[in-house]
PDB file of N, CA and C in Angstrom:
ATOM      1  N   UNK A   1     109.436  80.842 124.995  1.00  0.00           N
ATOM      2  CA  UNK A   1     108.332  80.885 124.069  1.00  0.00           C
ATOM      3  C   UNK A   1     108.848  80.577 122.665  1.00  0.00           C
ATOM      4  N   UNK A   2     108.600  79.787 121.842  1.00  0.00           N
ATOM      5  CA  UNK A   2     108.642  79.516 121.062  1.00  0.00           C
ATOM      6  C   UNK A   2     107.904  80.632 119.634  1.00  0.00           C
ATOM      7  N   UNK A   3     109.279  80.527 118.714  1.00  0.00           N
ATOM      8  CA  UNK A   3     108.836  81.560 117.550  1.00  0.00           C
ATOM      9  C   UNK A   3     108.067  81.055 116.719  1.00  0.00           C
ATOM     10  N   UNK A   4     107.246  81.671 116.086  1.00  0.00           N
ATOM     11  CA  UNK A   4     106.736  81.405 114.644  1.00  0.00           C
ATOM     12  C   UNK A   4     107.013  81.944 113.284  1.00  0.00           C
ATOM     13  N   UNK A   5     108.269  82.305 113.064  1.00  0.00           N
ATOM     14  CA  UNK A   5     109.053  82.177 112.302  1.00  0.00           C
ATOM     15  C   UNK A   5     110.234  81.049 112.138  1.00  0.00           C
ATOM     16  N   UNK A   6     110.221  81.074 110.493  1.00  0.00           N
ATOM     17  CA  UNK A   6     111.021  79.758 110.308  1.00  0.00           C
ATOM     18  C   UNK A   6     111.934  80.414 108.989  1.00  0.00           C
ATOM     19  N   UNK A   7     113.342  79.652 108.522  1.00  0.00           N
ATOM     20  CA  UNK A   7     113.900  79.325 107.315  1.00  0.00           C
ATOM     21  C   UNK A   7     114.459  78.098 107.009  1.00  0.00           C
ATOM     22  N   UNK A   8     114.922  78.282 105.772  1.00  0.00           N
ATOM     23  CA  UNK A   8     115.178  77.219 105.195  1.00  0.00           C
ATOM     24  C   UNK A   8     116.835  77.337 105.190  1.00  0.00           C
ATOM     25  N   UNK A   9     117.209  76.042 105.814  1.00  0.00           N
ATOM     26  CA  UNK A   9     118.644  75.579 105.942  1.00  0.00           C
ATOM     27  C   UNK A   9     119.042  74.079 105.445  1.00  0.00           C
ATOM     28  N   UNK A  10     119.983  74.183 104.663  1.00  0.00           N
ATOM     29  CA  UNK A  10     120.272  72.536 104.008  1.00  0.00           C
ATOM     30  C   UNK A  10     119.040  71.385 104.277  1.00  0.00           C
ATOM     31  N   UNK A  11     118.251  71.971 103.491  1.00  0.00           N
ATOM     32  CA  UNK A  11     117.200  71.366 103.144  1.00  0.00           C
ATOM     33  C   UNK A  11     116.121  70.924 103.888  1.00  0.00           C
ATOM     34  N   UNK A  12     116.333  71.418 104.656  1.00  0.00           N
ATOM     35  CA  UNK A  12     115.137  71.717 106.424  1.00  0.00           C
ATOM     36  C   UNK A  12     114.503  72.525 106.723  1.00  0.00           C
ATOM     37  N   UNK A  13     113.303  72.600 107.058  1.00  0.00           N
ATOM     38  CA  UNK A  13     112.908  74.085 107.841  1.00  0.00           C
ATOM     39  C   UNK A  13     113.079  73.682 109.375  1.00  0.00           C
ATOM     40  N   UNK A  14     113.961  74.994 109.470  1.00  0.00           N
ATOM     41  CA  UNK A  14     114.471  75.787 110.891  1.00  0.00           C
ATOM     42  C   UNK A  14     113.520  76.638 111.798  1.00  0.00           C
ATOM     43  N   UNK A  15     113.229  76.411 113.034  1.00  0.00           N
ATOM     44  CA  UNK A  15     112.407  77.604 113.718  1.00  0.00           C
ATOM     45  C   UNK A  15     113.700  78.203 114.030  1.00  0.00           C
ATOM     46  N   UNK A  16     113.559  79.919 113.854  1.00  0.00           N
ATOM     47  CA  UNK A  16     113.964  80.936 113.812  1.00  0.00           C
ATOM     48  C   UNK A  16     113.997  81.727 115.318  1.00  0.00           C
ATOM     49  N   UNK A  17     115.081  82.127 116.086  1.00  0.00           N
ATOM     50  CA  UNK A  17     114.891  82.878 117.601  1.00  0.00           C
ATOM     51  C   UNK A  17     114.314  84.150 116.991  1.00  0.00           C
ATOM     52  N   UNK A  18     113.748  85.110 118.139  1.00  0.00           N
ATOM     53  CA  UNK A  18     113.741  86.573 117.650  1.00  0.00           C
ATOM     54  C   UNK A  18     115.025  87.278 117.398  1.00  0.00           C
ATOM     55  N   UNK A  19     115.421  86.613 118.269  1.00  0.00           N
ATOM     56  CA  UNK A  19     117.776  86.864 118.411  1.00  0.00           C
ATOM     57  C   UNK A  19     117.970  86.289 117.102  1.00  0.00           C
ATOM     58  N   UNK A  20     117.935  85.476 116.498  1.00  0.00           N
ATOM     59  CA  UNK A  20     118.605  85.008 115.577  1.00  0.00           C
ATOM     60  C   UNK A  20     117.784  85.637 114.353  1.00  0.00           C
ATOM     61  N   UNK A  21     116.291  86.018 114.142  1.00  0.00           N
ATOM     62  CA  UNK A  21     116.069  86.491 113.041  1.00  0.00           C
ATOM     63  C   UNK A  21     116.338  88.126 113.178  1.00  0.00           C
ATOM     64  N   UNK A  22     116.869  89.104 114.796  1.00  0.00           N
ATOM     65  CA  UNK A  22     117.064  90.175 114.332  1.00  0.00           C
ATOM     66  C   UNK A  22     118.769  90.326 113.803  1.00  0.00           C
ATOM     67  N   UNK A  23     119.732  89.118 114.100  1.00  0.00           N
ATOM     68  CA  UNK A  23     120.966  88.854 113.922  1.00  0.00           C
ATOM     69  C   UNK A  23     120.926  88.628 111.918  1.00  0.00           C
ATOM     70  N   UNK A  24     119.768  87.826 111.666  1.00  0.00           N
ATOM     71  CA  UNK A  24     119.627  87.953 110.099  1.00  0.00           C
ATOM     72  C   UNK A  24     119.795  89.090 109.578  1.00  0.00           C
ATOM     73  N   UNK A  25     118.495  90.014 109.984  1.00  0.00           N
ATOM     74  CA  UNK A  25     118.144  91.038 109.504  1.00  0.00           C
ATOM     75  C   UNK A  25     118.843  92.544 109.641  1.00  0.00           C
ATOM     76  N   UNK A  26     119.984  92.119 110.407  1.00  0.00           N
ATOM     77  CA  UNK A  26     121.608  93.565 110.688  1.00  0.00           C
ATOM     78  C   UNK A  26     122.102  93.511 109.607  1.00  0.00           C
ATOM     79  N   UNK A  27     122.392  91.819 109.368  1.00  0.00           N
ATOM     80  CA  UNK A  27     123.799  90.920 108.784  1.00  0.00           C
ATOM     81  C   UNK A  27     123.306  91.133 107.108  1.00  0.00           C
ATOM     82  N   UNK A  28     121.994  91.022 106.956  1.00  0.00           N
ATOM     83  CA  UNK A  28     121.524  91.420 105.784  1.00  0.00           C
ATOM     84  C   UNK A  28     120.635  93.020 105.279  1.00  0.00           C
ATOM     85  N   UNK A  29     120.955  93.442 106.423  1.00  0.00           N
ATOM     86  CA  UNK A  29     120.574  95.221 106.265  1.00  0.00           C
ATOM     87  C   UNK A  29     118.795  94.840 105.818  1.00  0.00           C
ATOM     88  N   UNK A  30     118.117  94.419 106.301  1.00  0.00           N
ATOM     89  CA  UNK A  30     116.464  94.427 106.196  1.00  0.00           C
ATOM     90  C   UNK A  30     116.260  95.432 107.819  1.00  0.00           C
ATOM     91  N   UNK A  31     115.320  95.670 106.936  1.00  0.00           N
ATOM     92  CA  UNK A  31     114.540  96.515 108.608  1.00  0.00           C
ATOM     93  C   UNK A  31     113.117  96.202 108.525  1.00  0.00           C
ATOM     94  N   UNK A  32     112.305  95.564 109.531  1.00  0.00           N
ATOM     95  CA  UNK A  32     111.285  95.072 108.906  1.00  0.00           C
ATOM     96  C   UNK A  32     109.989  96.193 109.678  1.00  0.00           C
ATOM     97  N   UNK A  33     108.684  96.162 108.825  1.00  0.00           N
ATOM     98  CA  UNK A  33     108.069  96.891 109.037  1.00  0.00           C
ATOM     99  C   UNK A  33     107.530  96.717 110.728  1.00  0.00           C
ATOM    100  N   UNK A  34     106.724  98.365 110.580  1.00  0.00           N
ATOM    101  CA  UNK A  34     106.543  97.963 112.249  1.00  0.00           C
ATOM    102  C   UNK A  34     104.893  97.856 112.609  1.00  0.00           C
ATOM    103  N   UNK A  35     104.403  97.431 113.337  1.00  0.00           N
ATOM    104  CA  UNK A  35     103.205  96.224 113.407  1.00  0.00           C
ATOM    105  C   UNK A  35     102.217  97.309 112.694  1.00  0.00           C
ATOM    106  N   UNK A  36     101.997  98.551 112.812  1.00  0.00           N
ATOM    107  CA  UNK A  36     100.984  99.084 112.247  1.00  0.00           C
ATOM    108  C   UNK A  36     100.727  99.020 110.640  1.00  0.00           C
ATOM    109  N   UNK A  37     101.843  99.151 110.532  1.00  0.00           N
ATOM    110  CA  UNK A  37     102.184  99.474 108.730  1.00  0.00           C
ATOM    111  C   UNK A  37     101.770  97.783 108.283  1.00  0.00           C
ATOM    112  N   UNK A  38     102.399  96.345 109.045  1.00  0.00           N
ATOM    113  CA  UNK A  38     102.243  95.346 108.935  1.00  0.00           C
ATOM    114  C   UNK A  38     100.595  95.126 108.167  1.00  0.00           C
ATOM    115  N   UNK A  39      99.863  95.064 110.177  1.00  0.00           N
ATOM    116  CA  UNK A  39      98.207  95.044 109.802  1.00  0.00           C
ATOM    117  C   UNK A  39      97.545  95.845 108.991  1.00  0.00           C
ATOM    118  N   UNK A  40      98.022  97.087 108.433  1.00  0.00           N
ATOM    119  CA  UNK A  40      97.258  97.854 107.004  1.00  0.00           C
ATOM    120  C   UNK A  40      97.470  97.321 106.338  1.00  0.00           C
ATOM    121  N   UNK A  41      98.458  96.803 105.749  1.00  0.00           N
ATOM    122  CA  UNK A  41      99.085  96.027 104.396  1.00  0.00           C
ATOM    123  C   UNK A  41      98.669  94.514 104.774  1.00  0.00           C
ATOM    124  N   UNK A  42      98.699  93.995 105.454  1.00  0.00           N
ATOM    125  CA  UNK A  42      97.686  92.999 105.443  1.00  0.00           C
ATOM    126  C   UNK A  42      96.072  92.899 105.158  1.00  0.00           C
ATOM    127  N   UNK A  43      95.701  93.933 105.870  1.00  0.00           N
ATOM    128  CA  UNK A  43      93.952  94.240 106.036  1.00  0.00           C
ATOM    129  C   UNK A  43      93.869  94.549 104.539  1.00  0.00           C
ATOM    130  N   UNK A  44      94.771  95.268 103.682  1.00  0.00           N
ATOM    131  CA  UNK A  44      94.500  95.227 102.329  1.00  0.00           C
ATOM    132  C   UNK A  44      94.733  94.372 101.390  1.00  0.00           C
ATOM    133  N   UNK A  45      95.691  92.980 102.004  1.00  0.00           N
ATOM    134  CA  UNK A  45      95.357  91.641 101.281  1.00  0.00           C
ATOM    135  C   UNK A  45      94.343  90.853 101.538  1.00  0.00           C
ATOM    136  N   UNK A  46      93.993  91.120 102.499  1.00  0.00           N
ATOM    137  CA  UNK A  46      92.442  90.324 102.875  1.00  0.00           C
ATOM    138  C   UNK A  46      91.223  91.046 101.950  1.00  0.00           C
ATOM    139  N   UNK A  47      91.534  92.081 101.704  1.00  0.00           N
ATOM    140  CA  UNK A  47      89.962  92.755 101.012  1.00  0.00           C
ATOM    141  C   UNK A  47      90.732  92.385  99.580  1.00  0.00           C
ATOM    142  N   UNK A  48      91.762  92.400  98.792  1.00  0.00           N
ATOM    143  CA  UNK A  48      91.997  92.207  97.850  1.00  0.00           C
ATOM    144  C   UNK A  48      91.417  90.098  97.257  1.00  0.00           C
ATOM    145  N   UNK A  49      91.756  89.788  98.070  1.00  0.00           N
ATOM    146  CA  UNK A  49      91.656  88.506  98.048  1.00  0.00           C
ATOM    147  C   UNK A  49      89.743  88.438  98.116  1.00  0.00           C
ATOM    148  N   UNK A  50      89.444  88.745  99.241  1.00  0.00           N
ATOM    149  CA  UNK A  50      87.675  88.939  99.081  1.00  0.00           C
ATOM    150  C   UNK A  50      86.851  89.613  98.144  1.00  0.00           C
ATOM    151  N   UNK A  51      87.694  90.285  97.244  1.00  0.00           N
ATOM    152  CA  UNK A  51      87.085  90.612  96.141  1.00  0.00           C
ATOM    153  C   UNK A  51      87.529  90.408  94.625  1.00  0.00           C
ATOM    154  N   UNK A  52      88.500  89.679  94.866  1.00  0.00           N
ATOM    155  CA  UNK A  52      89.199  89.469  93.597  1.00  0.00           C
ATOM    156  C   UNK A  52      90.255  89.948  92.885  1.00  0.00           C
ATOM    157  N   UNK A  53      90.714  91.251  93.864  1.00  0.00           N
ATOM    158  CA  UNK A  53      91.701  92.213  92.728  1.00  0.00           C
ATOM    159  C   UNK A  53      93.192  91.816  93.178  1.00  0.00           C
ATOM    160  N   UNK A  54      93.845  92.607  92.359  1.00  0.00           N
ATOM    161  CA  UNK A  54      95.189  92.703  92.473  1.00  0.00           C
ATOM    162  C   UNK A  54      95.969  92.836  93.703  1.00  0.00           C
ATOM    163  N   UNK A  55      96.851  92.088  93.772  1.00  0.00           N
ATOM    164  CA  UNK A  55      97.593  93.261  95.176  1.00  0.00           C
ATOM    165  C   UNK A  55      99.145  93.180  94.937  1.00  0.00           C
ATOM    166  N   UNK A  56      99.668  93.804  95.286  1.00  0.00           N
ATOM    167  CA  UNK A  56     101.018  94.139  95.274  1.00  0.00           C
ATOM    168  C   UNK A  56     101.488  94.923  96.920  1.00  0.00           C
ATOM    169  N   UNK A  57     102.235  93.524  97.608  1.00  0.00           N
ATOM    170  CA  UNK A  57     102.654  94.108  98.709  1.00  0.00           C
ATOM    171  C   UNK A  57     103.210  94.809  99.399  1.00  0.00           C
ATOM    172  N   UNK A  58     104.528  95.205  98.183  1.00  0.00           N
ATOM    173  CA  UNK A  58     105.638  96.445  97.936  1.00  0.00           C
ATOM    174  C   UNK A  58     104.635  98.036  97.825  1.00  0.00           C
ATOM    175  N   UNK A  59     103.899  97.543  96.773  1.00  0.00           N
ATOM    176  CA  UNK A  59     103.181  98.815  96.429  1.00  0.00           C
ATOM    177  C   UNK A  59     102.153  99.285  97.605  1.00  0.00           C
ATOM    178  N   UNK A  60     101.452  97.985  98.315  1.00  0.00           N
ATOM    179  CA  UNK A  60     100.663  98.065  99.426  1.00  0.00           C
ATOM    180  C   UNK A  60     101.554  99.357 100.597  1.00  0.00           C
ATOM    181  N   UNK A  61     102.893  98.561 100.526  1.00  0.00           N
ATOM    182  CA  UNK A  61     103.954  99.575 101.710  1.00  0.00           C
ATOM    183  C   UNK A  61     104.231 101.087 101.299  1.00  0.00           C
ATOM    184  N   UNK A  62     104.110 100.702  99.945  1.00  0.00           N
ATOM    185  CA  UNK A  62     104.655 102.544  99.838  1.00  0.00           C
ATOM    186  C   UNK A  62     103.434 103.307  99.474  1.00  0.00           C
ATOM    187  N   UNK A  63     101.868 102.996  99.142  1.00  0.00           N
ATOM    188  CA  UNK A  63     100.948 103.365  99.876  1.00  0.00           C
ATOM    189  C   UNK A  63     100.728 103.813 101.287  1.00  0.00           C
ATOM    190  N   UNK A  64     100.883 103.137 102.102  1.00  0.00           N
ATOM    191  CA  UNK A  64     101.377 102.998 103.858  1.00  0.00           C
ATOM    192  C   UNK A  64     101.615 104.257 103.733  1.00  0.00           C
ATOM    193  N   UNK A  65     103.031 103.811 103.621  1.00  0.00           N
ATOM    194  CA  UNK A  65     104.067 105.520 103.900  1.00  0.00           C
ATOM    195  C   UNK A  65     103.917 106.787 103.269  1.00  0.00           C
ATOM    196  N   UNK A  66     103.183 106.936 102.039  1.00  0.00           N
ATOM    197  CA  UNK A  66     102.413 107.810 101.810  1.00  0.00           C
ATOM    198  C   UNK A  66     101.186 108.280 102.621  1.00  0.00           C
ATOM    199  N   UNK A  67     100.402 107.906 103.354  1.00  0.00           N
ATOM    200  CA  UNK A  67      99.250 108.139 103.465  1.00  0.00           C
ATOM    201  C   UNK A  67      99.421 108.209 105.011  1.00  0.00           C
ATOM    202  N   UNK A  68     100.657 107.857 105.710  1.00  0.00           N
ATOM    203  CA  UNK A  68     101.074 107.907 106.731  1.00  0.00           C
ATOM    204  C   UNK A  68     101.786 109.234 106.829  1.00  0.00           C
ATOM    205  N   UNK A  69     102.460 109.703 105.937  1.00  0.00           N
ATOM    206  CA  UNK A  69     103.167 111.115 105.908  1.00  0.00           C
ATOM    207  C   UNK A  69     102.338 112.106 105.834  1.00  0.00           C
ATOM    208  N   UNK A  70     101.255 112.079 105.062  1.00  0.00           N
ATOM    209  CA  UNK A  70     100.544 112.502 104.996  1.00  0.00           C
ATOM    210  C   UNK A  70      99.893 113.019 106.203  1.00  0.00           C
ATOM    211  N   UNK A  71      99.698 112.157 107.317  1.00  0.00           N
ATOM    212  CA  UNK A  71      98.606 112.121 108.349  1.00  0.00           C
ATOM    213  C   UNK A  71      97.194 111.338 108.408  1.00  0.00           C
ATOM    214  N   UNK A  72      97.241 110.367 107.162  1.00  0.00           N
ATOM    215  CA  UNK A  72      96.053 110.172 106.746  1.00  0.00           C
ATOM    216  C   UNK A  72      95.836 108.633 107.302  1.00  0.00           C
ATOM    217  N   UNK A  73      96.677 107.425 107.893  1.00  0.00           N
ATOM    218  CA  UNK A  73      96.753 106.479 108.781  1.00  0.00           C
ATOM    219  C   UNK A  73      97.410 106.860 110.027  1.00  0.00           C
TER     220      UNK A  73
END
């Protein structure tokens, strides 16, 4: 199956394995979010965008995890 993730390598875009982007993401200490936290922080760029306001995607995440500690997502 083919990924839909890609980067950029000497001046190309690369499709990306899931092996090779979780081999990125050791080698560069990222841990990437996990699908729930993803689609909230998305679902809140879609209403930001449909109404005009601000968004901040960092800030979107640590919203998340607040409101997730909480019990409240």
């Amino acid at each position: 199956m083919d990924s839909d993730k890609f980067c950029f390598t000497a001046n190309s875009l690369v499709r990306v394995s899931a092996e090779k982007e979780a081999a990125l993401n050791k080698r560069d200490g990222i841990v990437p979010w996990d699908d729930a936290k993803t689609a909230w922080v998305n679902a809140r760029f879609k209403y930001a965008l449909e109404h005009g306001t601000d968004f901040c995607r960092f800030e979107a995440g640590e919203e998340y995890d607040r409101l997730h500690a909480q019990g409240k997502v």
